[in-house]
PDB file of N, CA and C in Angstrom:
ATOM      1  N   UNK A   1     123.736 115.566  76.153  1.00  0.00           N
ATOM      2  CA  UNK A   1     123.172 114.671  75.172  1.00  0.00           C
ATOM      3  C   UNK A   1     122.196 115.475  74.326  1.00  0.00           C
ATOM      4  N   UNK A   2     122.475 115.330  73.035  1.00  0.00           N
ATOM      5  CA  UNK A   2     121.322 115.772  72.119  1.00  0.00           C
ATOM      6  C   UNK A   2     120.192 114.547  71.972  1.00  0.00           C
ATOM      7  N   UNK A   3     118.893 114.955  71.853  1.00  0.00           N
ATOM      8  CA  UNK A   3     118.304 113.809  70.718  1.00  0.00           C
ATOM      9  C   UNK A   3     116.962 114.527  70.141  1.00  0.00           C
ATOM     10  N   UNK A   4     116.836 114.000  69.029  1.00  0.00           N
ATOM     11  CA  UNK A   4     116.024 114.451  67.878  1.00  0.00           C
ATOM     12  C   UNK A   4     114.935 113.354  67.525  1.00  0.00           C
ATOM     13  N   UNK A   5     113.747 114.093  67.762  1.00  0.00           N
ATOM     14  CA  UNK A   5     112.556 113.008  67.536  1.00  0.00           C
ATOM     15  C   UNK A   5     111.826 113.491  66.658  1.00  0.00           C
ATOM     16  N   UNK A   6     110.986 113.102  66.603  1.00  0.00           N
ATOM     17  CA  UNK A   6     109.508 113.275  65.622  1.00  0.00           C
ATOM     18  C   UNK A   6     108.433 112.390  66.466  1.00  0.00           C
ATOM     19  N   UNK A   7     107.267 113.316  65.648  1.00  0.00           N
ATOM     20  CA  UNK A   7     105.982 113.072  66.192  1.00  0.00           C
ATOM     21  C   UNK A   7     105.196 111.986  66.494  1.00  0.00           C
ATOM     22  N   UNK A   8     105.752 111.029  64.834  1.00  0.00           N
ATOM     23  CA  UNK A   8     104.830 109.732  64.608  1.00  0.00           C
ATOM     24  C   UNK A   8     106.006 109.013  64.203  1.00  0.00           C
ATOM     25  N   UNK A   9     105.556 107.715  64.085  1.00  0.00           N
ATOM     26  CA  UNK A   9     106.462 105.887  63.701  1.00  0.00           C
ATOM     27  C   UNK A   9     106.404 106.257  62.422  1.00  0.00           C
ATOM     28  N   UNK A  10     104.789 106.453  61.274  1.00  0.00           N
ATOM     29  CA  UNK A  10     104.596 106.695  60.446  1.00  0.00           C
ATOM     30  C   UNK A  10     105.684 107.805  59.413  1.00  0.00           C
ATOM     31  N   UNK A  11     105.854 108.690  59.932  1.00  0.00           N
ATOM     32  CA  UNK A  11     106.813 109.911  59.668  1.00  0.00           C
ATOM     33  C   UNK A  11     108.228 109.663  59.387  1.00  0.00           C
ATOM     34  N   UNK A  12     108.523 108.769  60.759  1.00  0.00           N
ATOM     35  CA  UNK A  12     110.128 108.567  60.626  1.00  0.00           C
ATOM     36  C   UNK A  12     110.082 107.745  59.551  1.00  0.00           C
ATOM     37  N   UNK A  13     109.263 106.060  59.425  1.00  0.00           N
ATOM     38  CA  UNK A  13     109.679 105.403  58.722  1.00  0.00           C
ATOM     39  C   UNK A  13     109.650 105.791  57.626  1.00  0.00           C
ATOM     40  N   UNK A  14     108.647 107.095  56.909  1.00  0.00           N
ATOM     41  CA  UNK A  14     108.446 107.471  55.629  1.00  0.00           C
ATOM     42  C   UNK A  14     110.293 107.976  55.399  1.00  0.00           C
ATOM     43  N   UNK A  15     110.528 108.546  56.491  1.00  0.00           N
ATOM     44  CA  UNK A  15     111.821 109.280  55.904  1.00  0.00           C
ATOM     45  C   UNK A  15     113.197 108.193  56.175  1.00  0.00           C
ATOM     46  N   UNK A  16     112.801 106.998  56.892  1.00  0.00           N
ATOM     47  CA  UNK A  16     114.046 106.085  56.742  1.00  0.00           C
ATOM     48  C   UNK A  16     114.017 105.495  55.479  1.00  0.00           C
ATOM     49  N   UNK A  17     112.825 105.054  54.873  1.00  0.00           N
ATOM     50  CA  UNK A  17     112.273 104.594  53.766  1.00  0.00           C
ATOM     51  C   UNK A  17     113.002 105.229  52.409  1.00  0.00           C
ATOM     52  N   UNK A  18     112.628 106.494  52.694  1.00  0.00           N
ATOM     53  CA  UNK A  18     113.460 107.938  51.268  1.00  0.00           C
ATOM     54  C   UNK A  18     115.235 107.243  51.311  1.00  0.00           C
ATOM     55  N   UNK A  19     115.190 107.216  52.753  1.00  0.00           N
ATOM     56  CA  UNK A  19     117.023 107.258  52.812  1.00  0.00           C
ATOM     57  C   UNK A  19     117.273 106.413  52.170  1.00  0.00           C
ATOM     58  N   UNK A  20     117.056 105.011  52.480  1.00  0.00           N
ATOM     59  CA  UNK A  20     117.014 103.501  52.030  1.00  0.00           C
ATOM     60  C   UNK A  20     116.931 103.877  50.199  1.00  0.00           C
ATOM     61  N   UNK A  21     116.049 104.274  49.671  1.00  0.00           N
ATOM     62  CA  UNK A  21     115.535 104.371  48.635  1.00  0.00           C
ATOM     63  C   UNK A  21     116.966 105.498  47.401  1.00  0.00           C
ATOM     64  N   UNK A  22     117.497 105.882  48.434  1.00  0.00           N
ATOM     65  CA  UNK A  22     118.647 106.898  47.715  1.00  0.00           C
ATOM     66  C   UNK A  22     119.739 105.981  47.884  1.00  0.00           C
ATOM     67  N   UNK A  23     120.034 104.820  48.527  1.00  0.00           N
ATOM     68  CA  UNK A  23     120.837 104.064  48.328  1.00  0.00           C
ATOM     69  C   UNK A  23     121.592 103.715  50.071  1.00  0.00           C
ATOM     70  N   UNK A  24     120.911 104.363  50.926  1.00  0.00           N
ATOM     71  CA  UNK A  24     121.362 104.567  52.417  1.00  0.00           C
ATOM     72  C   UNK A  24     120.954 102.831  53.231  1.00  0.00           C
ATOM     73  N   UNK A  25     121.174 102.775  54.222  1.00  0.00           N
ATOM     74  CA  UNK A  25     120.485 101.841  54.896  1.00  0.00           C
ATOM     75  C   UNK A  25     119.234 101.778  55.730  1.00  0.00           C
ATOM     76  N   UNK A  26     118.548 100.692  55.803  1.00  0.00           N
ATOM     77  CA  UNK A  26     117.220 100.444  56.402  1.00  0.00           C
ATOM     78  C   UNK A  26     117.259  99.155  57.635  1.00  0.00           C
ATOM     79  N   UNK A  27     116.456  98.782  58.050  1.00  0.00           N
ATOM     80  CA  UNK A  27     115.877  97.610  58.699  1.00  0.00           C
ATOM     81  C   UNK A  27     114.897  97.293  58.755  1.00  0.00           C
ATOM     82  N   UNK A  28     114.484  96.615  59.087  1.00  0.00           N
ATOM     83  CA  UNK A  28     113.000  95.649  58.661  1.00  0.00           C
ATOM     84  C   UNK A  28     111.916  97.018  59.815  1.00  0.00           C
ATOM     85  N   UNK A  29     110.750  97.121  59.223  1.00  0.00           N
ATOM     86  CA  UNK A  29     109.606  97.815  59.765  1.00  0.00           C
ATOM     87  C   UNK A  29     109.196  97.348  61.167  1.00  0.00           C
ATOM     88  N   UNK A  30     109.487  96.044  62.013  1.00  0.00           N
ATOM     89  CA  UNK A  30     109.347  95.561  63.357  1.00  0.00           C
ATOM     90  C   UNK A  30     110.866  96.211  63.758  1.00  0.00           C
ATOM     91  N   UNK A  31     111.424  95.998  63.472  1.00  0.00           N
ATOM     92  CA  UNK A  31     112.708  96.813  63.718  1.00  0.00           C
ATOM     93  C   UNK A  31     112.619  98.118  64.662  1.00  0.00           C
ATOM     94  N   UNK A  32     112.016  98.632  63.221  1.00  0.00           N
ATOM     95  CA  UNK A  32     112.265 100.366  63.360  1.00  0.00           C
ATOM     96  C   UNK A  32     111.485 100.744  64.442  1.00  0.00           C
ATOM     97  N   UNK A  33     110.118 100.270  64.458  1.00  0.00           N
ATOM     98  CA  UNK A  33     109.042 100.278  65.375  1.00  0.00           C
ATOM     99  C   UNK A  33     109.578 100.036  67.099  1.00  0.00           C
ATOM    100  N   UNK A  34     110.318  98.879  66.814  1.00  0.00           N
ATOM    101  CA  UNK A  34     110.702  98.600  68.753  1.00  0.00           C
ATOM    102  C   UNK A  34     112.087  99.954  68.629  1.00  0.00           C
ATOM    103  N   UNK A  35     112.742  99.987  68.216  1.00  0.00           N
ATOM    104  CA  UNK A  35     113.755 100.999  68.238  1.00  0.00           C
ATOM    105  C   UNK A  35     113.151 102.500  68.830  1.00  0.00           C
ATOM    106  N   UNK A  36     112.355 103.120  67.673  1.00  0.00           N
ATOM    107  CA  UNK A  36     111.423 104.424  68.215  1.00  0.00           C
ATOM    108  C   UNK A  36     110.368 104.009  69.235  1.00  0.00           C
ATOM    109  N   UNK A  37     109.911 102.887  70.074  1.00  0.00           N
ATOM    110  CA  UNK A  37     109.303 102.836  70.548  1.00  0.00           C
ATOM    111  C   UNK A  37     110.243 102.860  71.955  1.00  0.00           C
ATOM    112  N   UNK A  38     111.283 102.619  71.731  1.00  0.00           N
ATOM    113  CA  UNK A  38     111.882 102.157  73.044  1.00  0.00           C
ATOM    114  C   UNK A  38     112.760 103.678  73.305  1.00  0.00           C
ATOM    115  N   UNK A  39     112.957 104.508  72.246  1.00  0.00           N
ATOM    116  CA  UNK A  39     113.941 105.607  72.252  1.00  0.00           C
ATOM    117  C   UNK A  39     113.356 106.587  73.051  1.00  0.00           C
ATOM    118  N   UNK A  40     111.606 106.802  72.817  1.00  0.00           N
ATOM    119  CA  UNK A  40     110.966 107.622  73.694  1.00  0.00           C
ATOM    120  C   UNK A  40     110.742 107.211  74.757  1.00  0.00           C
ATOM    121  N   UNK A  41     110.417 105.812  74.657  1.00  0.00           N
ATOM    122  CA  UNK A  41     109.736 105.310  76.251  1.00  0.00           C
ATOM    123  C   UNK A  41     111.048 105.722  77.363  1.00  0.00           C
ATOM    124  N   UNK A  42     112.924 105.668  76.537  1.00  0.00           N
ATOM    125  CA  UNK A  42     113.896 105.874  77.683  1.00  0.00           C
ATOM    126  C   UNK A  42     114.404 107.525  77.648  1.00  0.00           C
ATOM    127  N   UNK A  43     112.933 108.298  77.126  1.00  0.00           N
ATOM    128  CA  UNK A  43     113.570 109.677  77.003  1.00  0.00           C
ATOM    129  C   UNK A  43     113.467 109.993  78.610  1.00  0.00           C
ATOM    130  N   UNK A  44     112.469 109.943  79.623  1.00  0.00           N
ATOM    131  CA  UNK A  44     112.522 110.031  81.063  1.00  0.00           C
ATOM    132  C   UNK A  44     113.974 109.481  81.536  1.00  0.00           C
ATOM    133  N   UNK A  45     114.260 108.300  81.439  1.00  0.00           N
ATOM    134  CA  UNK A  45     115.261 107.860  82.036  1.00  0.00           C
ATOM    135  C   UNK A  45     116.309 108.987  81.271  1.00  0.00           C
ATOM    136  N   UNK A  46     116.747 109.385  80.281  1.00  0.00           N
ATOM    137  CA  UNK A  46     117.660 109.815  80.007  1.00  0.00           C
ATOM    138  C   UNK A  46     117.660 111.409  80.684  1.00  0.00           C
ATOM    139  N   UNK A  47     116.256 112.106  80.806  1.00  0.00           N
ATOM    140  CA  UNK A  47     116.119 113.134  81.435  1.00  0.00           C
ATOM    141  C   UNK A  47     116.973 113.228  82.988  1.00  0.00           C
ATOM    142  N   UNK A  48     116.594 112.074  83.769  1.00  0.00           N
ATOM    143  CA  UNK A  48     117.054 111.861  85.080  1.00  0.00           C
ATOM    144  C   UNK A  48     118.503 111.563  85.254  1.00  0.00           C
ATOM    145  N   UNK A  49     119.322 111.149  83.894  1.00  0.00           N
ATOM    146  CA  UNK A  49     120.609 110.304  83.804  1.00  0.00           C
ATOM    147  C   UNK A  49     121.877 110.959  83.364  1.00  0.00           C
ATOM    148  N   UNK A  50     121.311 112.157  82.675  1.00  0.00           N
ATOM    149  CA  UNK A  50     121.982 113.177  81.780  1.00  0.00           C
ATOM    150  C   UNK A  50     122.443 114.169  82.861  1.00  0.00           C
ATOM    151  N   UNK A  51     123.502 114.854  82.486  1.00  0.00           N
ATOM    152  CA  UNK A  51     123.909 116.189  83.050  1.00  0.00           C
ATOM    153  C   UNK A  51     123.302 116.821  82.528  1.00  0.00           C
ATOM    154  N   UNK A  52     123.368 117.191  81.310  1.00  0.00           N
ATOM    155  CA  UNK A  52     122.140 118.063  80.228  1.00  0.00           C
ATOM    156  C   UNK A  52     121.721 117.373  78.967  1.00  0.00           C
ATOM    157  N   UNK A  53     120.770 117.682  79.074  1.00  0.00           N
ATOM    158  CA  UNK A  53     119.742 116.876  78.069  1.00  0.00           C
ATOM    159  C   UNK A  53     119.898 118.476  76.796  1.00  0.00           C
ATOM    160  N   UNK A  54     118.867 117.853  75.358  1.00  0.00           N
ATOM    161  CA  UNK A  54     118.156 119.249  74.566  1.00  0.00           C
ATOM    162  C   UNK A  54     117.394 118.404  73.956  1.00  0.00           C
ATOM    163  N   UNK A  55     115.977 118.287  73.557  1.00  0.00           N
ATOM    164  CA  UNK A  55     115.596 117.175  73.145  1.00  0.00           C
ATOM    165  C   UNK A  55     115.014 118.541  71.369  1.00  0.00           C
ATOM    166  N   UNK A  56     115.365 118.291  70.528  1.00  0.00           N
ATOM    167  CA  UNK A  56     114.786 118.680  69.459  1.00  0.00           C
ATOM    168  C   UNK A  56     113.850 118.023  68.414  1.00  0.00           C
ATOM    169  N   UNK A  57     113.064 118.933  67.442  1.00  0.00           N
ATOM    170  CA  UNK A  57     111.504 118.205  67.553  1.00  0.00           C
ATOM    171  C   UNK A  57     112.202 118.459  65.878  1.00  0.00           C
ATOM    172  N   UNK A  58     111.874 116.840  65.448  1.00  0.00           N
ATOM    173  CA  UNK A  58     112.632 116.765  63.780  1.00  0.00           C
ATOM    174  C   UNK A  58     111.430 116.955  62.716  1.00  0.00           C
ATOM    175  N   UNK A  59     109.891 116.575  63.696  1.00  0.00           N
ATOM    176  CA  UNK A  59     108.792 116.947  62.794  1.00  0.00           C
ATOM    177  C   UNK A  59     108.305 117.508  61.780  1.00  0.00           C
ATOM    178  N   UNK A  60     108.746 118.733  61.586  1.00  0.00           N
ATOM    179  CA  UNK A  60     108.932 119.083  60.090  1.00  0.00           C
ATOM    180  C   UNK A  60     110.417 119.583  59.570  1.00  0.00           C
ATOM    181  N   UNK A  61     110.287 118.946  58.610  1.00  0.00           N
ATOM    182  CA  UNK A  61     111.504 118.480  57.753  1.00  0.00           C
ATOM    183  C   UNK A  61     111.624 120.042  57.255  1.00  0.00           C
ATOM    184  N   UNK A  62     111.121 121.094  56.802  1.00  0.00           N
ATOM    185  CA  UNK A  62     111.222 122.432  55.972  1.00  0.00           C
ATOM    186  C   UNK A  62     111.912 123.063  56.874  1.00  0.00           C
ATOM    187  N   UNK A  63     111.544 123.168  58.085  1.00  0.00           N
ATOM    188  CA  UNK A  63     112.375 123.961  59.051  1.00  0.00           C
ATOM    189  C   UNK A  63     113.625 123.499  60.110  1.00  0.00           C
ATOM    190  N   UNK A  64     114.299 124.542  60.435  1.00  0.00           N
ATOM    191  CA  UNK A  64     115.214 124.128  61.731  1.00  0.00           C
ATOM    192  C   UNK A  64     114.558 122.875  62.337  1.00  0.00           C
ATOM    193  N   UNK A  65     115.552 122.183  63.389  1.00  0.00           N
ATOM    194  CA  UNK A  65     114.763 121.223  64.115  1.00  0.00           C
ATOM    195  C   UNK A  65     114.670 122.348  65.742  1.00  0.00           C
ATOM    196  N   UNK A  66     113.670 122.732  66.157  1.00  0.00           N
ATOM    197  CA  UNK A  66     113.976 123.706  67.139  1.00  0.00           C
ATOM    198  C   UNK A  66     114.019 122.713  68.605  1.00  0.00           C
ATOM    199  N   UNK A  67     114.643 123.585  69.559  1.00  0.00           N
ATOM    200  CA  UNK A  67     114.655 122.939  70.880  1.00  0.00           C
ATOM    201  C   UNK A  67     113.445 123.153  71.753  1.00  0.00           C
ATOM    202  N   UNK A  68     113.036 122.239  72.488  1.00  0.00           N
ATOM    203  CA  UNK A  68     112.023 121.740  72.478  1.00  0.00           C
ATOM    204  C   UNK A  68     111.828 121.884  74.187  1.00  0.00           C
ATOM    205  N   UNK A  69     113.501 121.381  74.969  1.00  0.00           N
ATOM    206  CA  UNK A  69     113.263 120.807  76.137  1.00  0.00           C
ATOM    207  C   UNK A  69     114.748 120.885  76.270  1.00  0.00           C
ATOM    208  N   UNK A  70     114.992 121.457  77.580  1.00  0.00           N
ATOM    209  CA  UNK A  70     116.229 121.409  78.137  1.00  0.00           C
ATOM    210  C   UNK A  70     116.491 121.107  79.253  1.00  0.00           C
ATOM    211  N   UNK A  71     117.553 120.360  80.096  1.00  0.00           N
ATOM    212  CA  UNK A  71     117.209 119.766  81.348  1.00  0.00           C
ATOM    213  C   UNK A  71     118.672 119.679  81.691  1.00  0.00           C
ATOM    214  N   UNK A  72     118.712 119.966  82.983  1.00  0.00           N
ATOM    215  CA  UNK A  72     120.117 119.766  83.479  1.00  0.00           C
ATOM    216  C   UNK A  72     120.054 119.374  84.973  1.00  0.00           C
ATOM    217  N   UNK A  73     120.829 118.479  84.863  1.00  0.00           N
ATOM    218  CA  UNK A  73     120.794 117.751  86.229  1.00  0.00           C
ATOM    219  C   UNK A  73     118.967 117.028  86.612  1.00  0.00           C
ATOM    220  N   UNK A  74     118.571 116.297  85.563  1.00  0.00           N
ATOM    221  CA  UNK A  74     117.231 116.074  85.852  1.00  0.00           C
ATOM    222  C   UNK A  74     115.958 117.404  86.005  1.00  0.00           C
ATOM    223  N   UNK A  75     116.461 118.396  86.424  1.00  0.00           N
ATOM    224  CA  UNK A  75     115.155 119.503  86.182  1.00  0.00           C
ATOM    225  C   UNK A  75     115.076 119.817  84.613  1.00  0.00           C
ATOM    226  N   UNK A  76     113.621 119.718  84.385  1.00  0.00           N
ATOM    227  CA  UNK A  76     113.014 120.269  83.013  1.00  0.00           C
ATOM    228  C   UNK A  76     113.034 121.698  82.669  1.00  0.00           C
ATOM    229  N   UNK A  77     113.215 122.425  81.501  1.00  0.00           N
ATOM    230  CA  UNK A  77     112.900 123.405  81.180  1.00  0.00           C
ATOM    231  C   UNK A  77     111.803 123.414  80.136  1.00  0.00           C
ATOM    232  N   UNK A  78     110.967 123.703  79.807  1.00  0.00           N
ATOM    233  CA  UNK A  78     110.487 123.444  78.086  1.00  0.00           C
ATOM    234  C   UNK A  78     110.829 125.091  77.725  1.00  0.00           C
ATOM    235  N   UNK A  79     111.512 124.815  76.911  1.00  0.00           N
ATOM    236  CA  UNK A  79     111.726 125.911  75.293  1.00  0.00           C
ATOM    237  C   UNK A  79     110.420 126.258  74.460  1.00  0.00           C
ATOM    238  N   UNK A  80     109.695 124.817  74.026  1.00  0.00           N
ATOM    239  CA  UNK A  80     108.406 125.071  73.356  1.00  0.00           C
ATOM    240  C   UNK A  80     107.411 125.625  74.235  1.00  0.00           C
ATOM    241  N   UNK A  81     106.386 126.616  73.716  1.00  0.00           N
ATOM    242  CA  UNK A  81     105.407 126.847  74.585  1.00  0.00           C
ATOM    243  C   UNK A  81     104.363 126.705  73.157  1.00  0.00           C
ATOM    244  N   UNK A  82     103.378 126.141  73.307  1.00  0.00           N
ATOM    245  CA  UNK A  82     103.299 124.551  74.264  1.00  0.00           C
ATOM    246  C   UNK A  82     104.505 123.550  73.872  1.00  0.00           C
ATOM    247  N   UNK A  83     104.884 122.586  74.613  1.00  0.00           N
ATOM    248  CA  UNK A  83     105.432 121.408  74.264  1.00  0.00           C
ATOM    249  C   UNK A  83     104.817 120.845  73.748  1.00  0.00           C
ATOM    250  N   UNK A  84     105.864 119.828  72.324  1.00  0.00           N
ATOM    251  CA  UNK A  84     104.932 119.489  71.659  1.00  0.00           C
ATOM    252  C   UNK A  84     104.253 117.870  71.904  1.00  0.00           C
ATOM    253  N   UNK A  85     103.066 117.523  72.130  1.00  0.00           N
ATOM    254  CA  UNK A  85     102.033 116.647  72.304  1.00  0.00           C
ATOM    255  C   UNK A  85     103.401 115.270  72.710  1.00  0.00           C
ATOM    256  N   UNK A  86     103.785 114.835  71.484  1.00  0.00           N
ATOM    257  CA  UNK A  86     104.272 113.904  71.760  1.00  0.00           C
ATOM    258  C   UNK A  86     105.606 113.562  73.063  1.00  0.00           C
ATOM    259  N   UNK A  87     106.207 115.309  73.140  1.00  0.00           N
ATOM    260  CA  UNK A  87     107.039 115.007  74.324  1.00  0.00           C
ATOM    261  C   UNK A  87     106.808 115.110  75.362  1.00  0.00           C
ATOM    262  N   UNK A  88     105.464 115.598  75.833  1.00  0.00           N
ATOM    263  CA  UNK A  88     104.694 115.432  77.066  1.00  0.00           C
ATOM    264  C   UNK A  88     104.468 114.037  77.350  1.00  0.00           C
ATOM    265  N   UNK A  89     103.979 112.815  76.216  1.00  0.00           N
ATOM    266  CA  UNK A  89     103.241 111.808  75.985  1.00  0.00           C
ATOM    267  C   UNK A  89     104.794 110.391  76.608  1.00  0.00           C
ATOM    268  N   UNK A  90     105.381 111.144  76.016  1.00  0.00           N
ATOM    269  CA  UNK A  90     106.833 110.582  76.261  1.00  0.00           C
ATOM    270  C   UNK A  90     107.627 110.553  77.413  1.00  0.00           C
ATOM    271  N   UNK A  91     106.862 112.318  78.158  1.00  0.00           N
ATOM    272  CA  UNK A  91     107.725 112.128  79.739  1.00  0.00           C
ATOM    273  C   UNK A  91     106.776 111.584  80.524  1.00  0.00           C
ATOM    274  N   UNK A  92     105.215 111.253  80.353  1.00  0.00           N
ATOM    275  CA  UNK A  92     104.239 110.708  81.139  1.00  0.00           C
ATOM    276  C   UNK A  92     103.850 112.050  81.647  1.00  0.00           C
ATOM    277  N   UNK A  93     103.666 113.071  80.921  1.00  0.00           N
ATOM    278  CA  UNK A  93     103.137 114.422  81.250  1.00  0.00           C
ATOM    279  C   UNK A  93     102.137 114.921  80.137  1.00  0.00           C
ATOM    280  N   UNK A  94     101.185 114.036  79.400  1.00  0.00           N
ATOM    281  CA  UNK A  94      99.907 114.677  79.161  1.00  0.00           C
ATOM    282  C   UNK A  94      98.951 114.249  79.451  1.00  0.00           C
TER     283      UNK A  94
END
């Protein structure tokens, strides 16, 4: 499983917002909010559920999205040194 996050609610919605705005689709702002709220809260479960995980950090938009976190069979690796804030916050590890 891949998945690609970002840092803040604020961030994504700015950039679902752009999409919407070029003619793409949106959903209402309570929406988006339980969606990213619920995507990180089941990044643990997906850690434990996955054969292999890669979790990549979409945070800034200028660069690659780099890998962040790799996991197979439930053991963690982190790629980032440091990991970044929010995927610690996400596995219940800061």
């Amino acid at each position: 499983m891949r998945y690609l996050a970002l840092n803040d609610f604020a961030r994504n919605l700015e950039r679902i917002q752009g999409r919407a705005d070029a003619g793409g689709h949106s959903a209402p702002e309570s929406v988006l909010r339980k969606v990213y709220d619920a995507s990180l809260k089941n990044l643990g479960r997906a850690v434990q559920e996955m054969d292999i995980l890669r979790v990549y950090d979409n945070t800034n938009i200028d660069v690659s999205h780099p890998l962040v976190l790799e996991s197979h069979g439930g053991e963690i690796r982190f790629v980032a040194d440091p990991p970044p804030a929010w995927l610690l916050e996400a596995l219940d590890m800061s």
